[in-house]
C-alpha atoms as a PDB file:
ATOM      1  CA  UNK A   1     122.632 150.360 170.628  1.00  0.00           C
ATOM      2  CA  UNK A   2     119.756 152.566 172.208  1.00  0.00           C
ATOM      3  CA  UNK A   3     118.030 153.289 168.597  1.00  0.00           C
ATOM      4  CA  UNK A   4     118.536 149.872 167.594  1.00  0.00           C
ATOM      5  CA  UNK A   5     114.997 147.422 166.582  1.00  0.00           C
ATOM      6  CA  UNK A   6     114.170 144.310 167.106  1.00  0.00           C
ATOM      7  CA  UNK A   7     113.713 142.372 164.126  1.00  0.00           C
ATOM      8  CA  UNK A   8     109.838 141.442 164.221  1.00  0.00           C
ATOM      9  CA  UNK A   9     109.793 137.806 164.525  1.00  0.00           C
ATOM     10  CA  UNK A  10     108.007 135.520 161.893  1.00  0.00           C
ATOM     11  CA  UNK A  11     105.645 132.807 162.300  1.00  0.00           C
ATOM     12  CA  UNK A  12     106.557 129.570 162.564  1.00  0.00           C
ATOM     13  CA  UNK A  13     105.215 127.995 159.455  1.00  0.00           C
ATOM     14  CA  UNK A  14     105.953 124.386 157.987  1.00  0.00           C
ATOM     15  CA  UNK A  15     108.430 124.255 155.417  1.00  0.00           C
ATOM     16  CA  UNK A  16     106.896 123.182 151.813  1.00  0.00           C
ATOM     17  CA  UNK A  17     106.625 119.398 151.487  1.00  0.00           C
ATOM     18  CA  UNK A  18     108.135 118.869 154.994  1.00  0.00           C
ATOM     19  CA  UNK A  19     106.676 115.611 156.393  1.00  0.00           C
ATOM     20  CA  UNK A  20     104.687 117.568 159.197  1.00  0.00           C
ATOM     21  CA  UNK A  21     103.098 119.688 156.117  1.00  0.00           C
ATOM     22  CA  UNK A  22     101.898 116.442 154.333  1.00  0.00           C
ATOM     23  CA  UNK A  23     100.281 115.043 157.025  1.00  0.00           C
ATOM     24  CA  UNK A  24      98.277 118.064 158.102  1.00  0.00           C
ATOM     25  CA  UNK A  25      96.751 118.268 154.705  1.00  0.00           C
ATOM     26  CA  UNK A  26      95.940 115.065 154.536  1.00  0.00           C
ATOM     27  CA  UNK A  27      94.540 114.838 158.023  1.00  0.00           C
ATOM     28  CA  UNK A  28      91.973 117.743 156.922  1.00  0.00           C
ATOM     29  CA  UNK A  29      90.794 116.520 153.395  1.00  0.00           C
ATOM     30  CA  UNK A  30      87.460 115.719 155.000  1.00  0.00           C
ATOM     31  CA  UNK A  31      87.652 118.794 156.159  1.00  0.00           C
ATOM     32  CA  UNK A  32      87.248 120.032 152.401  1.00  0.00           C
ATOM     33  CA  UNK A  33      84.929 117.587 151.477  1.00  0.00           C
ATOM     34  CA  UNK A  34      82.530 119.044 154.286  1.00  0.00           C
ATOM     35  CA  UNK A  35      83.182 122.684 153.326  1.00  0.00           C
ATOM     36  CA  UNK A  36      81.974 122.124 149.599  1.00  0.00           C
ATOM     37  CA  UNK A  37      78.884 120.179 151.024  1.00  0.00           C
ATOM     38  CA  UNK A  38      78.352 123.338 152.748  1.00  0.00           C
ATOM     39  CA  UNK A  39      79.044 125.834 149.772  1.00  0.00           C
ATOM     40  CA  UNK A  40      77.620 124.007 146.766  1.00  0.00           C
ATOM     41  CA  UNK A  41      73.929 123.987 148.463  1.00  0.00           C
ATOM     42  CA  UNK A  42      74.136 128.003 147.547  1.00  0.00           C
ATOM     43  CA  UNK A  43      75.265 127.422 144.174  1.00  0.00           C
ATOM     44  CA  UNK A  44      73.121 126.455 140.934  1.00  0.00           C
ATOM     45  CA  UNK A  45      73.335 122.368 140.065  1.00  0.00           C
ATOM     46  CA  UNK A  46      75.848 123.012 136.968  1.00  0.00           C
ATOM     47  CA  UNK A  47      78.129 124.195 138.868  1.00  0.00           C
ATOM     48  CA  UNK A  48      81.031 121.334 138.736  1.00  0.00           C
ATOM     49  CA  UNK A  49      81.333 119.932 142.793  1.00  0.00           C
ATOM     50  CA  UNK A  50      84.797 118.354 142.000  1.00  0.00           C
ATOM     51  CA  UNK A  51      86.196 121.770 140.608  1.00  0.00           C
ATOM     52  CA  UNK A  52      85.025 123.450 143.951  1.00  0.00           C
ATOM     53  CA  UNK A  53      86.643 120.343 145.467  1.00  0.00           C
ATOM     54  CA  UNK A  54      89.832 121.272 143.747  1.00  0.00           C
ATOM     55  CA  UNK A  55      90.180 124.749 144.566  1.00  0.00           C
ATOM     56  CA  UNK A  56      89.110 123.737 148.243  1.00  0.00           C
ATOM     57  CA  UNK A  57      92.170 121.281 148.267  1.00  0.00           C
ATOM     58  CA  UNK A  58      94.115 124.305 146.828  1.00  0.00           C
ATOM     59  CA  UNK A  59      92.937 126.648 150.102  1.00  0.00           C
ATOM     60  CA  UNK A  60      93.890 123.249 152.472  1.00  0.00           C
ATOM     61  CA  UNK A  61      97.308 123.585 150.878  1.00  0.00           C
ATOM     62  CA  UNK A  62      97.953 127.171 151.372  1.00  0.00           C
ATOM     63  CA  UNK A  63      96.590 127.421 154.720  1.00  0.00           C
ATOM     64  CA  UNK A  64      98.626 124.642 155.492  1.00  0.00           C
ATOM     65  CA  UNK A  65     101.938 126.923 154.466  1.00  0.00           C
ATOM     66  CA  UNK A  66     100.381 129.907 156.584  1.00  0.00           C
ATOM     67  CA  UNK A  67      99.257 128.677 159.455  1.00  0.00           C
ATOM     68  CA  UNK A  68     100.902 129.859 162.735  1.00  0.00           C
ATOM     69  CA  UNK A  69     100.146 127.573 166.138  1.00  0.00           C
ATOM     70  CA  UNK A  70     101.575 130.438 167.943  1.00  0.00           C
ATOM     71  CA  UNK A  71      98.310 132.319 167.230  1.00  0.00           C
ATOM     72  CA  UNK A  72      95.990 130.265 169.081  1.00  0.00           C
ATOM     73  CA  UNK A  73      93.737 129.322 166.578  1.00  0.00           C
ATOM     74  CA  UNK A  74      92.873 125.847 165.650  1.00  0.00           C
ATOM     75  CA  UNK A  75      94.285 124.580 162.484  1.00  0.00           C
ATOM     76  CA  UNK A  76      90.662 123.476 161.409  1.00  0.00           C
ATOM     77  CA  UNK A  77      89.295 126.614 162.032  1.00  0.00           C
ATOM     78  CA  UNK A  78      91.629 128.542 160.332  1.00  0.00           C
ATOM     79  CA  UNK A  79      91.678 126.201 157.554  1.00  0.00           C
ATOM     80  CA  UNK A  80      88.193 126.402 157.015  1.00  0.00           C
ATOM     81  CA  UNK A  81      87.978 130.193 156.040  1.00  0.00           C
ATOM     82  CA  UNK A  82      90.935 129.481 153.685  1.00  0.00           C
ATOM     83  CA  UNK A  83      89.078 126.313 151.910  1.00  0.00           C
ATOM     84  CA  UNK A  84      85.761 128.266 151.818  1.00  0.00           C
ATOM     85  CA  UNK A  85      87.622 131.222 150.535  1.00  0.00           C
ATOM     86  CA  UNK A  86      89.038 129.661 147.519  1.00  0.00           C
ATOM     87  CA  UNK A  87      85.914 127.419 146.439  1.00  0.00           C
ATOM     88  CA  UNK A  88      84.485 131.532 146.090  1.00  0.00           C
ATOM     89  CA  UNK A  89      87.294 133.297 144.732  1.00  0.00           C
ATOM     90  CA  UNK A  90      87.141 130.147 142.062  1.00  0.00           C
ATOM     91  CA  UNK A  91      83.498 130.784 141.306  1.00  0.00           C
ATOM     92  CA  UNK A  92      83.571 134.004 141.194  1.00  0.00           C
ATOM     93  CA  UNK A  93      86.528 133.639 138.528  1.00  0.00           C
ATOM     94  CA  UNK A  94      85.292 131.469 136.117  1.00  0.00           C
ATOM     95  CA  UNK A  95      81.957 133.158 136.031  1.00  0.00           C
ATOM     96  CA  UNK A  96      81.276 135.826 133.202  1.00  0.00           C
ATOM     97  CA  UNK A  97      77.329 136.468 134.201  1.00  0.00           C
ATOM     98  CA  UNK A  98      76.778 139.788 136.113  1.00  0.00           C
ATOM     99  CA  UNK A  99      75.620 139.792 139.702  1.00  0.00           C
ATOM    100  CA  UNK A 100      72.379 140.682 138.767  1.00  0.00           C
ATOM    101  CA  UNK A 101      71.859 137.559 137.139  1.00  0.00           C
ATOM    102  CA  UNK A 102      72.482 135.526 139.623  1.00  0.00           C
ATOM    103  CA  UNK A 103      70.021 137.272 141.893  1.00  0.00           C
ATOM    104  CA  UNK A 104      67.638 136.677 139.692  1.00  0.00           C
ATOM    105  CA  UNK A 105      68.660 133.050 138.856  1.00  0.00           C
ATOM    106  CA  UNK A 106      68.512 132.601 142.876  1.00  0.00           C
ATOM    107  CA  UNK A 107      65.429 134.258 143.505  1.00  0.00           C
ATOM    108  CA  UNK A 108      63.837 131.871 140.578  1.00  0.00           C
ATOM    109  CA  UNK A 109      65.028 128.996 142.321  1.00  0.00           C
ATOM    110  CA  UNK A 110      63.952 129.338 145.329  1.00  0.00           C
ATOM    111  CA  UNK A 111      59.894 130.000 144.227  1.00  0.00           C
ATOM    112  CA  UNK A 112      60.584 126.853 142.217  1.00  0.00           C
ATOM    113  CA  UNK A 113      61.534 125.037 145.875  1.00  0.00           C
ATOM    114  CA  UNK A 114      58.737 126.646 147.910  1.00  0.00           C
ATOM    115  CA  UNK A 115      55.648 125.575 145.295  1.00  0.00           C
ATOM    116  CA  UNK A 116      57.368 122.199 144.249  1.00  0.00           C
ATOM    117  CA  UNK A 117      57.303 121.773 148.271  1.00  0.00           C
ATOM    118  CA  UNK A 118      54.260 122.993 148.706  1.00  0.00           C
ATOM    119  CA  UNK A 119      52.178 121.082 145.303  1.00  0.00           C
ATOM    120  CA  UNK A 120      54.587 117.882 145.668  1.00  0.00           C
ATOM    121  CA  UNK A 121      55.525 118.670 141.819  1.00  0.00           C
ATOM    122  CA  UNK A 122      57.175 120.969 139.940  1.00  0.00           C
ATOM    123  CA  UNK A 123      55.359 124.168 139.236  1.00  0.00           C
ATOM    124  CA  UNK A 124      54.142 124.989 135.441  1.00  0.00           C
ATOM    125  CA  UNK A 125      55.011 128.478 133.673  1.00  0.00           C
ATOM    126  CA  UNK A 126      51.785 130.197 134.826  1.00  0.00           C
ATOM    127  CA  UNK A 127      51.875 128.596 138.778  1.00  0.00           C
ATOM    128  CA  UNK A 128      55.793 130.321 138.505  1.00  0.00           C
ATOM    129  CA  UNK A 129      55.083 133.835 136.844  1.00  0.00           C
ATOM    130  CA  UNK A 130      51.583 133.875 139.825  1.00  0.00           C
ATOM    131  CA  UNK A 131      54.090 133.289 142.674  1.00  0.00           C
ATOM    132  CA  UNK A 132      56.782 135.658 141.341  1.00  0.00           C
ATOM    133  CA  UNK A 133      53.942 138.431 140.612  1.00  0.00           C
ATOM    134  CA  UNK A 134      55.189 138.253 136.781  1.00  0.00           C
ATOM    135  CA  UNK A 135      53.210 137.835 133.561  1.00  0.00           C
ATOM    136  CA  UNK A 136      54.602 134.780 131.782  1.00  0.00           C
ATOM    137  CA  UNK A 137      56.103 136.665 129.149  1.00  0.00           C
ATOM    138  CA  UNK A 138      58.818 138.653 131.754  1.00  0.00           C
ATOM    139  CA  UNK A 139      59.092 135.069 133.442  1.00  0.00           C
ATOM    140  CA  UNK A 140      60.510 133.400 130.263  1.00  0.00           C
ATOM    141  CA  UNK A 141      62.686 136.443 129.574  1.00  0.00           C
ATOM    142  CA  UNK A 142      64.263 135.818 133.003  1.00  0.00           C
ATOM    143  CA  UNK A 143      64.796 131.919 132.173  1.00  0.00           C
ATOM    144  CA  UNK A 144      66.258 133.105 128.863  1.00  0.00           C
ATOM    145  CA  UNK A 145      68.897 134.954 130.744  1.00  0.00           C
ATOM    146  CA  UNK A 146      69.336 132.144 133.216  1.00  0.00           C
ATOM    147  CA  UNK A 147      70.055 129.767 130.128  1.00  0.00           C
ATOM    148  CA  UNK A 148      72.232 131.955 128.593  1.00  0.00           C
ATOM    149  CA  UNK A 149      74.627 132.704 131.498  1.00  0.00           C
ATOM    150  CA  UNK A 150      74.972 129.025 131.812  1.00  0.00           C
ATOM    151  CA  UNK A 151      78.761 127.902 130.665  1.00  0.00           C
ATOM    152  CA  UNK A 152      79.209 123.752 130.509  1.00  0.00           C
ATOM    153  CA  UNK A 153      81.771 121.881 129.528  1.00  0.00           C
ATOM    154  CA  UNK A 154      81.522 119.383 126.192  1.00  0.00           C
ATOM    155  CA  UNK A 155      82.219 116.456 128.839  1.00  0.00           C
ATOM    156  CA  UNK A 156      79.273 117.605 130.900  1.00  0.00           C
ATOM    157  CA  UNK A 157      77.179 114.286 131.075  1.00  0.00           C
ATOM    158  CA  UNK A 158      73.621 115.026 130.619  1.00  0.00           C
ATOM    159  CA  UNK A 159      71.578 111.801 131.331  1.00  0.00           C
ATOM    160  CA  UNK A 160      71.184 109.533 134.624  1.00  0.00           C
ATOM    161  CA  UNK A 161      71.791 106.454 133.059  1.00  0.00           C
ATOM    162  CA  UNK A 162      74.382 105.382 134.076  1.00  0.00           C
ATOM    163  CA  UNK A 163      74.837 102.395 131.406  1.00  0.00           C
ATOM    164  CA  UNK A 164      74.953 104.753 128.509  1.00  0.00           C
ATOM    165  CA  UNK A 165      77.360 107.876 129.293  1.00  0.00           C
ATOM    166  CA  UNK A 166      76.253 111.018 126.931  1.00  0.00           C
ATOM    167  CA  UNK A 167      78.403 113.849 127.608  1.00  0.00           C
ATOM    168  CA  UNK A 168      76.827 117.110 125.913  1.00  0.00           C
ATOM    169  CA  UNK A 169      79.008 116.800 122.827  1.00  0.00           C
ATOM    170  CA  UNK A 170      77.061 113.570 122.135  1.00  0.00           C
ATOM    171  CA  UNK A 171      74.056 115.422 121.790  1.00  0.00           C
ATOM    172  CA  UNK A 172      75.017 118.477 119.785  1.00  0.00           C
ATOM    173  CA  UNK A 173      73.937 118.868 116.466  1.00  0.00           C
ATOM    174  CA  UNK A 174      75.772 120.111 113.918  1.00  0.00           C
ATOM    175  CA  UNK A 175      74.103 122.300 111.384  1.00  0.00           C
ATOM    176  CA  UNK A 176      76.369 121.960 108.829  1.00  0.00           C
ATOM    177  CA  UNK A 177      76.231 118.329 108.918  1.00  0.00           C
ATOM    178  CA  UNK A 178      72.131 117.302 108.381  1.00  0.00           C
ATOM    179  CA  UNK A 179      71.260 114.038 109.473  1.00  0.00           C
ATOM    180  CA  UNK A 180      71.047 111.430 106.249  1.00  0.00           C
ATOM    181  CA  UNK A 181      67.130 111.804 106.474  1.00  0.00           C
ATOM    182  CA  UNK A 182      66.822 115.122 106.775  1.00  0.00           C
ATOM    183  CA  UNK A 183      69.379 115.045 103.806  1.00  0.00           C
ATOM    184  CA  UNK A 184      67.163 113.002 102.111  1.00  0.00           C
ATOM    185  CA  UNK A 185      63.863 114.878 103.346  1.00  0.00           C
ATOM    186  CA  UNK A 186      65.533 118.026 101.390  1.00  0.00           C
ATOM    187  CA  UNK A 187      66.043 116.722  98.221  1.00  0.00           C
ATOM    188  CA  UNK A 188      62.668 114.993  97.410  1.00  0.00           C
ATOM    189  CA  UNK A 189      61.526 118.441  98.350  1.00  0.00           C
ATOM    190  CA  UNK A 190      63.451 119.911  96.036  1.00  0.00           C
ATOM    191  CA  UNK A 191      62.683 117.257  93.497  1.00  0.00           C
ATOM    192  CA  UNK A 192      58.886 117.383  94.018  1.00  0.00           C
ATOM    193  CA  UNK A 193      59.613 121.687  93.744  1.00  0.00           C
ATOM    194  CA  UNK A 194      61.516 121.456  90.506  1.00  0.00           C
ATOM    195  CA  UNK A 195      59.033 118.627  88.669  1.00  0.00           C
ATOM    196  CA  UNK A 196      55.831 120.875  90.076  1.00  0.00           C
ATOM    197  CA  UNK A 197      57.262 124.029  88.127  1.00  0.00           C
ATOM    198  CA  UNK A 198      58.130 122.323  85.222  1.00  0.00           C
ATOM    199  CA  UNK A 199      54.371 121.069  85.388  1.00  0.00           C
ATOM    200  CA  UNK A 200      52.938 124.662  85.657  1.00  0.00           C
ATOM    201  CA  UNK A 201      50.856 126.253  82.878  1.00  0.00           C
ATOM    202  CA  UNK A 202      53.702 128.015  80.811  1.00  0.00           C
ATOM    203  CA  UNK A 203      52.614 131.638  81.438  1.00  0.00           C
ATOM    204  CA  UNK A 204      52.976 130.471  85.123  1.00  0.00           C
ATOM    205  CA  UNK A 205      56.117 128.760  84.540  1.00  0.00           C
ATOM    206  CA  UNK A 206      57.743 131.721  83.062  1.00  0.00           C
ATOM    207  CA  UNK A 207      56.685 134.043  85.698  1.00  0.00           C
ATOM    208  CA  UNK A 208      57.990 132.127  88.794  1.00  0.00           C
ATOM    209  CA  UNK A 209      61.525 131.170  87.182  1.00  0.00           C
ATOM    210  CA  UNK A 210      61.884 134.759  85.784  1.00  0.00           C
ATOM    211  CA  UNK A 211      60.590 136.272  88.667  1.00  0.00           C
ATOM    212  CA  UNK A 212      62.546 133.619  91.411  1.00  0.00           C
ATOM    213  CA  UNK A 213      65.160 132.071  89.801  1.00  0.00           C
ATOM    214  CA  UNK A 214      66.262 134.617  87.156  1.00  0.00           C
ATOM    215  CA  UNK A 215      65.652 137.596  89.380  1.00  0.00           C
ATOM    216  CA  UNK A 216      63.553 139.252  87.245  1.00  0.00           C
ATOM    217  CA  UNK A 217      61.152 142.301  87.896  1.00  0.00           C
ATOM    218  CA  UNK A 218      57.508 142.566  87.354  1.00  0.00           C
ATOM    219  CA  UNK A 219      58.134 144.958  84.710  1.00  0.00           C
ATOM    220  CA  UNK A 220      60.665 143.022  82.958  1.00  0.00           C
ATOM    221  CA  UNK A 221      58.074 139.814  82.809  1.00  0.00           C
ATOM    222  CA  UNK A 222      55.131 142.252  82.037  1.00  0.00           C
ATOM    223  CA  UNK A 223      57.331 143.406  78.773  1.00  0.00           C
ATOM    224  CA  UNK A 224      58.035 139.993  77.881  1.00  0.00           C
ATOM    225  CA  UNK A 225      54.885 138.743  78.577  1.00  0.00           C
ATOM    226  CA  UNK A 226      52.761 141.473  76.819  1.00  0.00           C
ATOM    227  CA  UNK A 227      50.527 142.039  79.511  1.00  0.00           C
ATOM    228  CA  UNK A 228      50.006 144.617  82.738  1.00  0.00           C
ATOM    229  CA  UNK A 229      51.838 144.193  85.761  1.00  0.00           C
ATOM    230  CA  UNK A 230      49.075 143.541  87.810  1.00  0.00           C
ATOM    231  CA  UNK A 231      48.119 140.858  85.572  1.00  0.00           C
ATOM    232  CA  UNK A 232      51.956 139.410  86.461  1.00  0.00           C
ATOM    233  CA  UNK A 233      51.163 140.071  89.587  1.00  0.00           C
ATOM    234  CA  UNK A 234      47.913 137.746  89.615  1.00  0.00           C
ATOM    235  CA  UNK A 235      49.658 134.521  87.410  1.00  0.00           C
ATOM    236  CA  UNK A 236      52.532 134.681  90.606  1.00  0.00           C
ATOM    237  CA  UNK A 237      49.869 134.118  93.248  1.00  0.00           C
ATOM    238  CA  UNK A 238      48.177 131.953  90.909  1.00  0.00           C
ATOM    239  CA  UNK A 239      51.505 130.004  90.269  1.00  0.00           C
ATOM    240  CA  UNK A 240      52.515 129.900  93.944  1.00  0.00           C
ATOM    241  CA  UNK A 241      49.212 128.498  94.853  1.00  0.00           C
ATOM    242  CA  UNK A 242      49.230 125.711  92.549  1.00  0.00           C
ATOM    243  CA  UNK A 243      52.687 124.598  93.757  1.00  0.00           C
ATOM    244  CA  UNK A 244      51.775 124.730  97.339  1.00  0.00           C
ATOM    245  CA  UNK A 245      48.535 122.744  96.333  1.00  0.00           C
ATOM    246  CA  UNK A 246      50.353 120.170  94.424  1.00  0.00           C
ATOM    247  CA  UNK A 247      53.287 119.716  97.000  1.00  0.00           C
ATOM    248  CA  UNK A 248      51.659 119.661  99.780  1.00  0.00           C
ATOM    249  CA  UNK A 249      49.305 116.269  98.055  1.00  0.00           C
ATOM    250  CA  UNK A 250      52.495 114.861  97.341  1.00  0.00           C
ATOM    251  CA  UNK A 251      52.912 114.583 101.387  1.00  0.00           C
ATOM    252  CA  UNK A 252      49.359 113.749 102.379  1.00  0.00           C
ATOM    253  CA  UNK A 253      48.996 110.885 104.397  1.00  0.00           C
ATOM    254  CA  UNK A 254      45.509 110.303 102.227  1.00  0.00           C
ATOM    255  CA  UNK A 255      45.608 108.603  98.765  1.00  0.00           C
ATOM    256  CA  UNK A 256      45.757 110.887  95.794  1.00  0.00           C
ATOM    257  CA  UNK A 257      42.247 111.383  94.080  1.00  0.00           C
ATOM    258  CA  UNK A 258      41.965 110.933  90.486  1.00  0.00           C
ATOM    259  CA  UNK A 259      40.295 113.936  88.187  1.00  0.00           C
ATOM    260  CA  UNK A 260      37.448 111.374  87.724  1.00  0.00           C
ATOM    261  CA  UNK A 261      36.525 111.135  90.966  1.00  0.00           C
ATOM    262  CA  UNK A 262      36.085 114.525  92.168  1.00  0.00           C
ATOM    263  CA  UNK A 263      33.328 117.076  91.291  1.00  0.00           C
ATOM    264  CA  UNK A 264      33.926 120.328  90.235  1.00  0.00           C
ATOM    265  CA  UNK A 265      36.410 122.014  87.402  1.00  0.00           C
ATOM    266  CA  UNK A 266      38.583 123.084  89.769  1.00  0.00           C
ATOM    267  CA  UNK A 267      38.886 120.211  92.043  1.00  0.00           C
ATOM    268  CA  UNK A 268      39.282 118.128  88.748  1.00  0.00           C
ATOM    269  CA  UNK A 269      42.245 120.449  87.910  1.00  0.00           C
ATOM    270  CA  UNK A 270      43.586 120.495  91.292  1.00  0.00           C
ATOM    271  CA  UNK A 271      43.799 116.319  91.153  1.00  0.00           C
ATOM    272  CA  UNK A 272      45.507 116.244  87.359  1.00  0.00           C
ATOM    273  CA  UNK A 273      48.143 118.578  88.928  1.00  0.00           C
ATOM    274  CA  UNK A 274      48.960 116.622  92.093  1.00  0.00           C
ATOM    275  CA  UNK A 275      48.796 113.240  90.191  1.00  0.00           C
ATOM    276  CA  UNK A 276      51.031 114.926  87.329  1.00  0.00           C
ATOM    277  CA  UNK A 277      53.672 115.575  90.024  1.00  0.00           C
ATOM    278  CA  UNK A 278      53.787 112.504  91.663  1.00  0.00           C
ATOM    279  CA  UNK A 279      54.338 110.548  88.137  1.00  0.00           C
ATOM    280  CA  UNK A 280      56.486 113.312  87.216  1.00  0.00           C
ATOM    281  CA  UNK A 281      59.691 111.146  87.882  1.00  0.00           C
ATOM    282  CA  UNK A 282      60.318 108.363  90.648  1.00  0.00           C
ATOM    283  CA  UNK A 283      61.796 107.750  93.982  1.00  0.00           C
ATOM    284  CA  UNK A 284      65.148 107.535  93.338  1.00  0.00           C
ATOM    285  CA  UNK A 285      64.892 110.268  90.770  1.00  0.00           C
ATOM    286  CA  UNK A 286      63.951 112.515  93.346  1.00  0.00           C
ATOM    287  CA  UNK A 287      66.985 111.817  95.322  1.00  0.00           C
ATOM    288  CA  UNK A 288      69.580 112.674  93.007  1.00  0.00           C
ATOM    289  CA  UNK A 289      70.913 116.280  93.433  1.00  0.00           C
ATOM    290  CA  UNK A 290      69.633 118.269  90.748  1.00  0.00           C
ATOM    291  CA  UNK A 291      68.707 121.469  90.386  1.00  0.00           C
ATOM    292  CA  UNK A 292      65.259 123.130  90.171  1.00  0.00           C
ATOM    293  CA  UNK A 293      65.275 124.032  86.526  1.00  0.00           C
ATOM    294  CA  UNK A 294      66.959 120.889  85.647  1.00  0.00           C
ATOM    295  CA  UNK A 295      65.339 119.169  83.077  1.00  0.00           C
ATOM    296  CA  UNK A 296      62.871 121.682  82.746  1.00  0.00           C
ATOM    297  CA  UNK A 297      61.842 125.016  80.964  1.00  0.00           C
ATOM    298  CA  UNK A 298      64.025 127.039  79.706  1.00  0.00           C
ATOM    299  CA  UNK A 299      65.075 130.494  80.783  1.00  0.00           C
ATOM    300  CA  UNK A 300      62.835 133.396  80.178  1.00  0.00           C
ATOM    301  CA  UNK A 301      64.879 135.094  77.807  1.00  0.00           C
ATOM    302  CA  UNK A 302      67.988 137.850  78.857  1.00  0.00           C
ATOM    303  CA  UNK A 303      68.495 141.227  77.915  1.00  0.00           C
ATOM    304  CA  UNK A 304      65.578 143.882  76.559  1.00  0.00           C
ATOM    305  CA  UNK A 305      62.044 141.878  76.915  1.00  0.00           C
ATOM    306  CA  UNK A 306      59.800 143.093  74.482  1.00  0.00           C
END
């Protein structure tokens, strides 16, 4: 009839997994291959190549099912705007970091290239902030947001040696899981903290378990204590400066003195103390888990100090 339309045609596209479909992906993996070459040199170096190989292959595959010969256009061209346009769509996807970001990340980059050309190394902090007109503190604010909008995978491998593959879940550490010496580190700590309060002159004493391990207030200890305050005050700092003293001997790399062979009252006092830690209790003493008023004084007393 006169009103009557032609049904618009349709292109003439492969059927899926027809032989003649198979073979024109495969003929044009290279062709992928080549693309992602092209692509990744724009991207930064954690980006994964063989994911943007895999949505590439995707792209291959689909402009594969839509490509019409009838058009004119050479498969390889066509294909190529389909494999570069998935390897971006893909990116684009899995990344969370704003735009801005990656400007930035980009534009750090590329001063890193142009002075690492230009010195034959890699640039230091202050070379990078001078050629990106930035003082160094805005220059490690921008490589702290650079970090951060960094996503890897566990299996990311982060050494080049080849005979020992370390993905980054090798080289995680777990906080909640110390390493044995650090373990071990901690509790002679502890152990050389608990013997060097139980050592302290006992108005001392009182004052820092009362005042840190029995929450006490100044007031509180000053009522118990018969004395000001202030005078609490003074026997804390006093107290705090002794155990720093005495600790901190315990870890010297120098051989403790003995009171007799040091001049001075205080210096004589200072060596009792550290030597009265160290023979407080031994080496494997110290390792056992125990508590910092273990063994030692006893509370300052509960309730209304008077």
């Amino acid at each position: 009839m006169k009103g009557d339309k032609k049904p618009m045609s349709t292109p003439a596209t492969p059927e899926i997994n027809t032989p003649a479909l198979n073979e024109m992906i495969e003929e044009n993996l290279p062709l992928v291959k080549h693309i992602v070459f092209q692509v990744a040199v724009h991207f930064p170096r954690h980006v994964d190549r063989e994911e943007l190989a895999r949505a590439g292959a995707l792209g291959l595959v689909e402009a594969a099912r839509r490509y019409d010969e009838s058009r004119g256009v050479p498969f390889d061209r066509f294909a190529a705007q389909r494999i570069r346009g998935a390897i971006l769509d893909a990116v684009r996807a899995a990344d969370w970091a704003p735009r801005s970001v990656r400007t930035l990340g980009r534009k750090l980059e590329a001063a890193e290239q142009r002075l690492a050309t230009k010195l034959g190394r890699l640039p230091n902090l202050d070379e990078m902030s001078e050629e990106l007109s930035m003082t160094k503190a805005e220059l490690q604010r921008l490589q702290d947001r650079m970090f951060r909008s960094v996503v890897l995978a566990l299996e990311h491998e982060v050494n080049d040696d080849h005979d020992e593959d370390l993905t980054l879940v090798d080289v995680l550490i777990d906080r909640r899981s110390p390493e044995p010496l650090e373990e071990l580190e901690k509790r002679e700590l502890h152990a050389f903290l608990r013997d060097a309060i139980h050592l302290l002159p006992e108005r001392q004493r009182l004052v820092v378990v009362g005042y840190f391990l029995e929450n006490k207030t100044s007031q509180d200890l000053a009522g118990f204590l018969g004395v000001t305050e202030s005078r609490v005050s003074q026997l804390r700092s006093e107290a705090l400066q002794m155990l720093k003293e005495g600790i901190e001997a315990q870890f010297s790399k120098d051989e403790l003195p003995k009171p007799e062979e040091v001049s001075g009252r205080v210096a004589r006092r200072k060596a009792a103390y550290a030597q009265a830690v160290s023979g407080e209790s031994d080496f494997g003493g110290r390792l056992r888990n125990v508590s910092l008023v273990e063994s030692g004084p006893g509370p300052v007393p509960v309730g209304p100090l008077s």
